[in-house]
C-alpha atoms as a PDB file:
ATOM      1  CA  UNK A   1      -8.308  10.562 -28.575  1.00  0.00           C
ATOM      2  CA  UNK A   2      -6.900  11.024 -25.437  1.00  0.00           C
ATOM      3  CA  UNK A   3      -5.136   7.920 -23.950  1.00  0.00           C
ATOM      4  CA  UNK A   4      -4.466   7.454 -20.177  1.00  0.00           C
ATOM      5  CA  UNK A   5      -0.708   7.044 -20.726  1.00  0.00           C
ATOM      6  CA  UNK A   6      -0.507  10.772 -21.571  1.00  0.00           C
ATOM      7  CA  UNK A   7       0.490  13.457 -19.355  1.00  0.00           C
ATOM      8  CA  UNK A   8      -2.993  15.172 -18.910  1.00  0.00           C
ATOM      9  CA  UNK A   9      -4.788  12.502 -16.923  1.00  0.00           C
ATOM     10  CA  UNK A  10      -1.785  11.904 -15.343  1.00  0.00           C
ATOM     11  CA  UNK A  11      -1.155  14.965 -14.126  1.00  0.00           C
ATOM     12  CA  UNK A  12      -5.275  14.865 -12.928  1.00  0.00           C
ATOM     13  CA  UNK A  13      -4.965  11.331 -11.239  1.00  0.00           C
ATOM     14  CA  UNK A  14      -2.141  13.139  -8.911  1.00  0.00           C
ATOM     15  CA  UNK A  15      -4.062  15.793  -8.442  1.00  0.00           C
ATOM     16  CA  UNK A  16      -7.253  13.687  -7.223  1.00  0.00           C
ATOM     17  CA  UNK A  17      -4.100  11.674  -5.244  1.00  0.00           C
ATOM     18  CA  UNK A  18      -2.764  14.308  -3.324  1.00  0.00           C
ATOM     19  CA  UNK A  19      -6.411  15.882  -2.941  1.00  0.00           C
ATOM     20  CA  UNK A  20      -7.401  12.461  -0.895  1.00  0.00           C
ATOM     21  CA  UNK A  21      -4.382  12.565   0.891  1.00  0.00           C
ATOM     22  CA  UNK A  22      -5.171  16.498   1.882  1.00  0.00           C
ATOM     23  CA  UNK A  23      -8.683  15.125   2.595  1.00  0.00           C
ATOM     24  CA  UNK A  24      -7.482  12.363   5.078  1.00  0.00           C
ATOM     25  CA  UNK A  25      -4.642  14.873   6.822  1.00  0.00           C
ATOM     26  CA  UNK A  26      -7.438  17.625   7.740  1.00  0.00           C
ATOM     27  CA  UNK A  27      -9.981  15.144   9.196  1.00  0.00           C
ATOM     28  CA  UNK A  28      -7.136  13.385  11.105  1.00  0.00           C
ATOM     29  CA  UNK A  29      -6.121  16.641  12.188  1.00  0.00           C
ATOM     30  CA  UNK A  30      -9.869  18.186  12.819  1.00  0.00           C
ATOM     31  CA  UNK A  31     -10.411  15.057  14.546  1.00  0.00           C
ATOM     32  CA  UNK A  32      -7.861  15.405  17.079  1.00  0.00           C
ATOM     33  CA  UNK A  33      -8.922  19.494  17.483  1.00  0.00           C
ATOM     34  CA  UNK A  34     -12.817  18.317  17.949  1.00  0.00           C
ATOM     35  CA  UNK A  35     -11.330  15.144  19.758  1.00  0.00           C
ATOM     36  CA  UNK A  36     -14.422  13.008  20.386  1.00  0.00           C
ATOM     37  CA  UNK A  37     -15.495  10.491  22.921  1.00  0.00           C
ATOM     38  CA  UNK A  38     -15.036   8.303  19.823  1.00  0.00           C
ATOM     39  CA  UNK A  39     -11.711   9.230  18.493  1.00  0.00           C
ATOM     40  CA  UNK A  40     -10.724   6.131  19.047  1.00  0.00           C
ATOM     41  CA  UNK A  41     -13.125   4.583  16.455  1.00  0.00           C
ATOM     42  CA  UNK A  42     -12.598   6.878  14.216  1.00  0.00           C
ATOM     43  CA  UNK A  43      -8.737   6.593  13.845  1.00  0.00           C
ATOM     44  CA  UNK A  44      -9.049   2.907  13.637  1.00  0.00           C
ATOM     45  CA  UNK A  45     -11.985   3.579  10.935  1.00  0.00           C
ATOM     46  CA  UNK A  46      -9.128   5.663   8.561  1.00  0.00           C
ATOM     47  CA  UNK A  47      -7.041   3.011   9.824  1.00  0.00           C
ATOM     48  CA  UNK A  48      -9.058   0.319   8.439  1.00  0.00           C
ATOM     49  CA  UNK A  49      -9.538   2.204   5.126  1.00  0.00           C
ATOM     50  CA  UNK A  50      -5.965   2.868   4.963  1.00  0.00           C
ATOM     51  CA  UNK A  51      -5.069  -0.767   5.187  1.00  0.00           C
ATOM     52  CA  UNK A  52      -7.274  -1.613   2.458  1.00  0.00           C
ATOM     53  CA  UNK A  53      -5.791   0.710   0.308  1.00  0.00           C
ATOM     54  CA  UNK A  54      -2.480  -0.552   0.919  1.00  0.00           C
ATOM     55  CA  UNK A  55      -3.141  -4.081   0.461  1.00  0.00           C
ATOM     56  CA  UNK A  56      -5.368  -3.480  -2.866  1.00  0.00           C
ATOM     57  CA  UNK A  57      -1.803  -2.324  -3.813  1.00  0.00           C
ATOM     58  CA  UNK A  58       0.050  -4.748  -2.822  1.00  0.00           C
ATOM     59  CA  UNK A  59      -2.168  -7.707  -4.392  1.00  0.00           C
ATOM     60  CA  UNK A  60      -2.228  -5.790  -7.777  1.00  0.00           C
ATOM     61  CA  UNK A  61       1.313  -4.881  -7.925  1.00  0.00           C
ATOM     62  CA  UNK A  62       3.169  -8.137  -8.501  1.00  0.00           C
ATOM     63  CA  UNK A  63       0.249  -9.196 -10.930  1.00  0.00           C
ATOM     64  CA  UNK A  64       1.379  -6.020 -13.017  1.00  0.00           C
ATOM     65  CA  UNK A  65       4.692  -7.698 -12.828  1.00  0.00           C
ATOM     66  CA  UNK A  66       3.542 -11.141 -14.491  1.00  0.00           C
ATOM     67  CA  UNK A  67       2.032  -9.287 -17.088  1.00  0.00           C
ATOM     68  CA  UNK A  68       5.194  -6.758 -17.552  1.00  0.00           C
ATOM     69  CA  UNK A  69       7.263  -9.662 -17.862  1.00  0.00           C
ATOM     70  CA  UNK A  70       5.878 -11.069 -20.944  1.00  0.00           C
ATOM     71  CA  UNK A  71       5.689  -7.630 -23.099  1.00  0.00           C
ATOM     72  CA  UNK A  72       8.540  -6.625 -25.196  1.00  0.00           C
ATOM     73  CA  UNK A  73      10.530  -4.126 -23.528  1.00  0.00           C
ATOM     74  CA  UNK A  74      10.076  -0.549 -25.168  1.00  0.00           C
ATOM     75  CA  UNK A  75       6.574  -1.739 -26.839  1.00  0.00           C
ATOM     76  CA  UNK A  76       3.566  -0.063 -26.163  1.00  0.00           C
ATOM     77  CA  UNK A  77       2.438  -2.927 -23.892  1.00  0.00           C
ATOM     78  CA  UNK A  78       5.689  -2.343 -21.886  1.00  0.00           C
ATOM     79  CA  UNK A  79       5.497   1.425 -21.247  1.00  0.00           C
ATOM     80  CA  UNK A  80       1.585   0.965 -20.208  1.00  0.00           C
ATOM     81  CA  UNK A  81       2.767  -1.279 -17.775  1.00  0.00           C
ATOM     82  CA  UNK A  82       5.614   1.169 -16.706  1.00  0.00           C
ATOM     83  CA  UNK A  83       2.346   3.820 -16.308  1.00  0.00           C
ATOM     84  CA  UNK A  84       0.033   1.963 -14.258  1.00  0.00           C
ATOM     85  CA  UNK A  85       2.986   0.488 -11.718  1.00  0.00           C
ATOM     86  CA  UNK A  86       4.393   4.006 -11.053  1.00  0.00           C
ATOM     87  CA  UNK A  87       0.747   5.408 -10.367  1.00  0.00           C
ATOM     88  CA  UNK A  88      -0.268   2.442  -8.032  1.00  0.00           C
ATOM     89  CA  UNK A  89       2.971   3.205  -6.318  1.00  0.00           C
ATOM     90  CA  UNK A  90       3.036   6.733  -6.056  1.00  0.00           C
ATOM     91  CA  UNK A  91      -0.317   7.443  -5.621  1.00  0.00           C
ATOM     92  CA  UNK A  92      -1.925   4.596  -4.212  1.00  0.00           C
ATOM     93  CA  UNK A  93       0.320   2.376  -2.064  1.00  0.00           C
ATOM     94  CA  UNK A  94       2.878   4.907  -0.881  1.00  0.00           C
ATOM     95  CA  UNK A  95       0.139   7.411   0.832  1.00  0.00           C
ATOM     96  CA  UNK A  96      -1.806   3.957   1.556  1.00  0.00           C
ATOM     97  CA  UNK A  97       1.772   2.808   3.596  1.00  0.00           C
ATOM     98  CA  UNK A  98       2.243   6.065   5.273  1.00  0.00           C
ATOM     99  CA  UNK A  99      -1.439   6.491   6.362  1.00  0.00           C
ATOM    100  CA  UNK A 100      -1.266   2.628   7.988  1.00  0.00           C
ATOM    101  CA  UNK A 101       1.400   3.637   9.603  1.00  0.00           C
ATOM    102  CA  UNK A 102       0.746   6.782  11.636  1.00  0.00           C
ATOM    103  CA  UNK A 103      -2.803   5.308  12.307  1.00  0.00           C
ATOM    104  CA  UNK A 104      -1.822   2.001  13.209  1.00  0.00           C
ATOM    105  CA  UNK A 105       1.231   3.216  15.770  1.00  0.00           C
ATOM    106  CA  UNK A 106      -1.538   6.115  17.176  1.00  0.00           C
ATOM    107  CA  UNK A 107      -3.692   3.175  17.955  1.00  0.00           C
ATOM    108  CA  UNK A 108      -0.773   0.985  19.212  1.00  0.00           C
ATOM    109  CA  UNK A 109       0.162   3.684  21.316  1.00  0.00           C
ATOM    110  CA  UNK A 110      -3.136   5.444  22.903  1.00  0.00           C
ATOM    111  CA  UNK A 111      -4.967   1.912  23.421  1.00  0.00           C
ATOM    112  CA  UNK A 112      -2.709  -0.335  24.363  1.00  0.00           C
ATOM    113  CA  UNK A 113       0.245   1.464  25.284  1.00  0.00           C
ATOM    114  CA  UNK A 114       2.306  -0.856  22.802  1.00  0.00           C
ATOM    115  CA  UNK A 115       2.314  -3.944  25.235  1.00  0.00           C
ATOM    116  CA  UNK A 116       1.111  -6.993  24.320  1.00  0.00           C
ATOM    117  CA  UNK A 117       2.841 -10.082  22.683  1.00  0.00           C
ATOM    118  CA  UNK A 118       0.201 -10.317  19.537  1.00  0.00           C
ATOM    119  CA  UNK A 119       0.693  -6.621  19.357  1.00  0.00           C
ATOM    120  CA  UNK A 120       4.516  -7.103  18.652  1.00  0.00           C
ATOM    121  CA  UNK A 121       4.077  -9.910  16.367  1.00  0.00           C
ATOM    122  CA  UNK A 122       1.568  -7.873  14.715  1.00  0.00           C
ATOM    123  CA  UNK A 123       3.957  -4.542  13.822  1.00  0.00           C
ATOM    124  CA  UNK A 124       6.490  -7.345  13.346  1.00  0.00           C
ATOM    125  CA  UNK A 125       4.704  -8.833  10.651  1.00  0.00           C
ATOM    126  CA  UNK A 126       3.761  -5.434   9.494  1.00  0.00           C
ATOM    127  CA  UNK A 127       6.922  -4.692   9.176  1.00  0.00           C
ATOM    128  CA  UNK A 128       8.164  -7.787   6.888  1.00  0.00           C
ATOM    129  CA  UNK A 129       5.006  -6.272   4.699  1.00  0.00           C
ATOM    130  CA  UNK A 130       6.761  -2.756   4.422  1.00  0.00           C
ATOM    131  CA  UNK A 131       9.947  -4.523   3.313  1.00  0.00           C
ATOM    132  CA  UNK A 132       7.602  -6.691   0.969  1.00  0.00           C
ATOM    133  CA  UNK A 133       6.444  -2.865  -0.663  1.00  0.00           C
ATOM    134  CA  UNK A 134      10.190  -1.699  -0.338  1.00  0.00           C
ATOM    135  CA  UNK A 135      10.979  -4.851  -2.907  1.00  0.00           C
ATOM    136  CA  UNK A 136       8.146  -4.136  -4.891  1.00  0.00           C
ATOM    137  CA  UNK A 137       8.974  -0.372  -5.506  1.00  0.00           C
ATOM    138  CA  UNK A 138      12.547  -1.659  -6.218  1.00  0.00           C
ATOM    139  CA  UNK A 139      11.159  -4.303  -8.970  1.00  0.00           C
ATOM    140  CA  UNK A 140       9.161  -1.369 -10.395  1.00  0.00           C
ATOM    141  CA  UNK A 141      12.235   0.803 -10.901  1.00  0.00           C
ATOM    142  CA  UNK A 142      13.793  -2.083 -12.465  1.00  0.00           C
ATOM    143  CA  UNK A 143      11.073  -2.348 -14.706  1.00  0.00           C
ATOM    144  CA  UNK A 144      11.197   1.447 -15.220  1.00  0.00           C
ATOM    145  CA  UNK A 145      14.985   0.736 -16.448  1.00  0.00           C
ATOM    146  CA  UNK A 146      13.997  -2.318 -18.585  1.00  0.00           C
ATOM    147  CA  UNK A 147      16.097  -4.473 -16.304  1.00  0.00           C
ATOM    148  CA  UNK A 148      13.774  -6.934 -14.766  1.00  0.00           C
ATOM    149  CA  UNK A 149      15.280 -10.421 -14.522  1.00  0.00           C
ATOM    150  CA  UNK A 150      12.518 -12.443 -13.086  1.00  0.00           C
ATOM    151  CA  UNK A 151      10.305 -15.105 -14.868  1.00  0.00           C
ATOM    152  CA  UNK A 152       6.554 -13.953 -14.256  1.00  0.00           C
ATOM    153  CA  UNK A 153       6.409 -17.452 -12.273  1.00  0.00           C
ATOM    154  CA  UNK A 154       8.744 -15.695  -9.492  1.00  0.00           C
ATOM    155  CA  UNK A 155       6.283 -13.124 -10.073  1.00  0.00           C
ATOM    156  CA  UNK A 156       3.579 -15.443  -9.381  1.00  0.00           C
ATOM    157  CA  UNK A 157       5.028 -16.959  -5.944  1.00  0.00           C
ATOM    158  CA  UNK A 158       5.346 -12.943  -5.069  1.00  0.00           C
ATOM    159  CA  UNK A 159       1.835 -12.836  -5.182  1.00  0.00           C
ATOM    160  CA  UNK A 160       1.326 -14.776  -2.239  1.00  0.00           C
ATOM    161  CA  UNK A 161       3.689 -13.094   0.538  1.00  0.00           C
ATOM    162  CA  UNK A 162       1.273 -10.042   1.289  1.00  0.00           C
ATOM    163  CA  UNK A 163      -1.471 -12.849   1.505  1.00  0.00           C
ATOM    164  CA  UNK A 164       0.175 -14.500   4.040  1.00  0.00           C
ATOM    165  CA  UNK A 165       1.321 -11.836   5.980  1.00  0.00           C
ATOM    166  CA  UNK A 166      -2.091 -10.073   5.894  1.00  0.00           C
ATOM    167  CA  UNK A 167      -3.643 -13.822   7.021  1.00  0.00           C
ATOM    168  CA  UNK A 168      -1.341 -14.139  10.163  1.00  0.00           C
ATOM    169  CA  UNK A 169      -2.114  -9.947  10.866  1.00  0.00           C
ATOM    170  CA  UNK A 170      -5.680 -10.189  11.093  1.00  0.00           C
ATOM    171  CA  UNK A 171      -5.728 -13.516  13.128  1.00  0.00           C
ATOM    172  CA  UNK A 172      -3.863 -11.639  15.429  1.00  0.00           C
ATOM    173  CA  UNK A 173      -5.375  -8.992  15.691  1.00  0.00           C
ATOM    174  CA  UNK A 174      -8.664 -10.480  15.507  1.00  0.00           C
ATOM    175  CA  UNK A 175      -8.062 -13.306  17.686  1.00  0.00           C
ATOM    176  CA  UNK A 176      -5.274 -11.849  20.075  1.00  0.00           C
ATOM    177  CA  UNK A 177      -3.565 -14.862  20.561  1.00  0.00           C
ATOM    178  CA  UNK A 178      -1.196 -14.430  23.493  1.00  0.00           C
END
């Protein structure tokens, strides 16, 4: 029986990965060619989806951790662990990041021109999430290597920062503060 540790599904997730990403690049990019009158909604639509993506990583990612932390390194519990954090990275939250990005700083730019004080606070805090993924991809290489040297109730705490930061983002760009 085929597990989903082995190559062949892993090889097909990618595949289906990198087919979504294709999928999102050529209606970005037919988007801009048929450009419209509601370009603007439809940018922050991928936008939206994009974010979602992102943060579905980044919720799941340190509860990988907490579980990682209590298998025996080298079991079989370990190196499913090692699986399923390298795919959520590489195919989920990396594209997920990227996407976010180029959307978000599109919309920053052709809407509102990047002024505004809650927009700055907003890519601000957007930014202490992308160092929040940078840390996470660097755990998840340290897993890779065996070497993690956190108790899963750091892991725990960890949880919480891209639940904060994606509180104080919406509020802001929800409510526009100042």
């Amino acid at each position: 029986m085929e597990k989903q540790t082995d190559e062949k599904p892993g090889a097909y997730a990618r595949r289906r990965a990198h087919f979504a990403i294709l999928f999102f690049a050529l209606l970005a990019v037919g988007l801009f060619v048929w450009n419209p009158d509601d370009l603007y909604l439809w940018i922050k639509a991928l936008h939206v989806i994009a974010v979602i993506s992102w943060m579905a990583g980044l919720f799941y990612m340190p509860r990988l951790f907490i579980y990682h932390t209590d298998a025996e390194p080298g079991s079989m519990q370990s190196e499913t662990f090692k699986v399923m954090e390298r795919r959520l990275l590489k195919v989920i939250m990396n594209p997920a990041m990227m996407l976010t990005w180029i959307f978000g700083l599109y919309l920053a730019w052709s809407v509102y021109g990047f002024h505004g004080g809650w927009l700055h606070a907003k890519i601000g805090l957007v930014v202490l999430l992308t160092a929040v993924h940078v840390f996470f991809s660097r755990a998840a290489r340290a897993f890779e290597r065996d070497e993690n040297r956190r108790p899963a109730r750091y892991w725990r705490f960890m949880n919480e920062a891209p639940t904060l930061l994606m509180i104080a983002i919406v509020i802001l760009v929800v409510v526009k503060p100042f």
